[in-house]
Protein backbone atom coordinates (compact mmCIF):
# COMPACT_ATOMS: atom_id res chain seq x y z
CA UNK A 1 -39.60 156.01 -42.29
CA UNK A 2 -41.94 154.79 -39.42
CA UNK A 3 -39.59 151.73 -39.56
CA UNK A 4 -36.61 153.72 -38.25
CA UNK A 5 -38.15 155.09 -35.21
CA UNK A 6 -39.43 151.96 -34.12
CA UNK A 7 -36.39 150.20 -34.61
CA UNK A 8 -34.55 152.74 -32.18
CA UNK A 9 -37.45 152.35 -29.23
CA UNK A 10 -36.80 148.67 -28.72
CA UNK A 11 -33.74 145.91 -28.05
CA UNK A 12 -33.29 142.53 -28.74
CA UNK A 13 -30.39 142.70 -25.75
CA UNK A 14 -31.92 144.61 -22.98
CA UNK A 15 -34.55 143.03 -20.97
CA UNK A 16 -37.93 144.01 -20.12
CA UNK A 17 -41.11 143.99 -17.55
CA UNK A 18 -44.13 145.11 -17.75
CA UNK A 19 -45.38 148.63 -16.78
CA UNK A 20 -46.44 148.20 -13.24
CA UNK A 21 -48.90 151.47 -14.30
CA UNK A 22 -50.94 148.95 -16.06
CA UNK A 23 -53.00 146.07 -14.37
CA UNK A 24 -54.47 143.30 -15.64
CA UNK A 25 -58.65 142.61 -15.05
CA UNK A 26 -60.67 140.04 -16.16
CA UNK A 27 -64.06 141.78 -17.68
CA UNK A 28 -67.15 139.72 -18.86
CA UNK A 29 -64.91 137.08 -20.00
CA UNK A 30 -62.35 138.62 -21.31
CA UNK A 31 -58.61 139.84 -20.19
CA UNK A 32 -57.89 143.44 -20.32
CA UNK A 33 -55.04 145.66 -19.47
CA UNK A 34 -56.37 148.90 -18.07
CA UNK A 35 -54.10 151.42 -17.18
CA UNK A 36 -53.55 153.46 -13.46
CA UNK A 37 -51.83 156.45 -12.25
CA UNK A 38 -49.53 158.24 -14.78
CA UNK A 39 -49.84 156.44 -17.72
CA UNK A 40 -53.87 157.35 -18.05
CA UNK A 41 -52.08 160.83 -18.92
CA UNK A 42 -50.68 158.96 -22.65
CA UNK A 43 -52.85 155.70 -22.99
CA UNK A 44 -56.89 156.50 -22.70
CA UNK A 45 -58.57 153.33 -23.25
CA UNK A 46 -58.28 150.01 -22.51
CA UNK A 47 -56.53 146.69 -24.10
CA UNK A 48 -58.27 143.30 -24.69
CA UNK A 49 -55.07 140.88 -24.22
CA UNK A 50 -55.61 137.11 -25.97
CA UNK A 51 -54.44 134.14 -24.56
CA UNK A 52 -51.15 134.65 -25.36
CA UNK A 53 -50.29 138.18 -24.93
CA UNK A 54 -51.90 137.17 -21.56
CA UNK A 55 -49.12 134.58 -21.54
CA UNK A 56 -46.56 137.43 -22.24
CA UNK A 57 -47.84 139.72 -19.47
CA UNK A 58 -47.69 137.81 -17.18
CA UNK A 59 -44.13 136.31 -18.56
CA UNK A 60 -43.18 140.20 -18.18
CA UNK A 61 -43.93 140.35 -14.39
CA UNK A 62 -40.21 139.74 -14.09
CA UNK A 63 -37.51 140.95 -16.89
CA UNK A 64 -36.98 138.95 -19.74
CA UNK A 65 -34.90 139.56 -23.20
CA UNK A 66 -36.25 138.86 -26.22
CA UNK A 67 -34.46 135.59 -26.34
CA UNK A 68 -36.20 134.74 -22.63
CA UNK A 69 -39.26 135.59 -23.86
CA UNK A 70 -39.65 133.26 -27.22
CA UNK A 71 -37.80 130.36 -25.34
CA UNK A 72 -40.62 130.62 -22.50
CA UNK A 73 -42.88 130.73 -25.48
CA UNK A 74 -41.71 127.68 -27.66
CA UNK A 75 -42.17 125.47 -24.24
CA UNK A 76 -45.67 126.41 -24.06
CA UNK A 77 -46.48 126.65 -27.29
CA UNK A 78 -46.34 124.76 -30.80
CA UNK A 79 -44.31 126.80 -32.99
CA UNK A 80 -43.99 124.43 -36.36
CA UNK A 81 -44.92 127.49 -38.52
CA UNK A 82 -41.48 129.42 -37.06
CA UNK A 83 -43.94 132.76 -36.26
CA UNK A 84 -43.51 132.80 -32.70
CA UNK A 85 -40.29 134.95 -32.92
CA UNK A 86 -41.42 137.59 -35.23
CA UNK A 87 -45.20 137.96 -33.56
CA UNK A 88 -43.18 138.44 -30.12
CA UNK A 89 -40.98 140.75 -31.59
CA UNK A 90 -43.09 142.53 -32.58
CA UNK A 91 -45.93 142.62 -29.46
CA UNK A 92 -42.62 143.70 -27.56
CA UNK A 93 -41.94 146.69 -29.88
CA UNK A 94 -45.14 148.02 -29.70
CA UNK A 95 -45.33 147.34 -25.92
CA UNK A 96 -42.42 149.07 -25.47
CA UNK A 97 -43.39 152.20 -27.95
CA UNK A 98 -46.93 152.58 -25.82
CA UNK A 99 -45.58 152.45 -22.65
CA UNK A 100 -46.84 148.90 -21.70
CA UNK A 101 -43.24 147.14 -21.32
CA UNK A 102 -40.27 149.18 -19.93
CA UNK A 103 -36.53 148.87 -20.54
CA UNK A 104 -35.52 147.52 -17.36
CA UNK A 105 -33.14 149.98 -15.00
């Protein structure tokens, strides 16, 4: 059922950026995506990102599909195991469904 609702929050088509209500900050060592302004109101916490969600991030500074985005990905990265699509498809989805990447206007 869950499956339905997040299909319907996210498109393969449409492009996105990242949430400019959420800032990156490098904290004893590690990356993480805090969040400002408004969206402290729905997100109360912080995010550790890895290497390559960092990647993604800062891929997101500008609008990308999801096409865009696992193209930049496959130049950067070794892919021989065929996952990058799927794990971006899915760090997009649930980007988009907490707030993190928006549907660009």
């Amino acid at each position: 059922m869950m499956e339905d609702v997040v299909d319907h929050t996210f498109s393969k088509e449409k492009r996105y950026c990242a949430n400019e209500d959420y800032i990156v900050r490098e904290i004893a060592g590690e990356t993480i995506l805090v969040p400002t302004g408004a969206s402290t109101d729905h997100f109360n916490g912080m995010m550790t990102l890895n290497e390559t969600s960092r990647f993604l991030w800062e891929l997101f500074r500008m609008p990308h599909t999801l096409a865009e985005t696992v193209a930049a990905a496959q130049e950067r990265y070794d892919d021989d195991s065929g996952s990058l699509e799927p794990d971006i498809y899915d760090f997009m989805n649930e980007s988009v469904m907490l707030g993190f990447l928006k549907e660009e206007e």
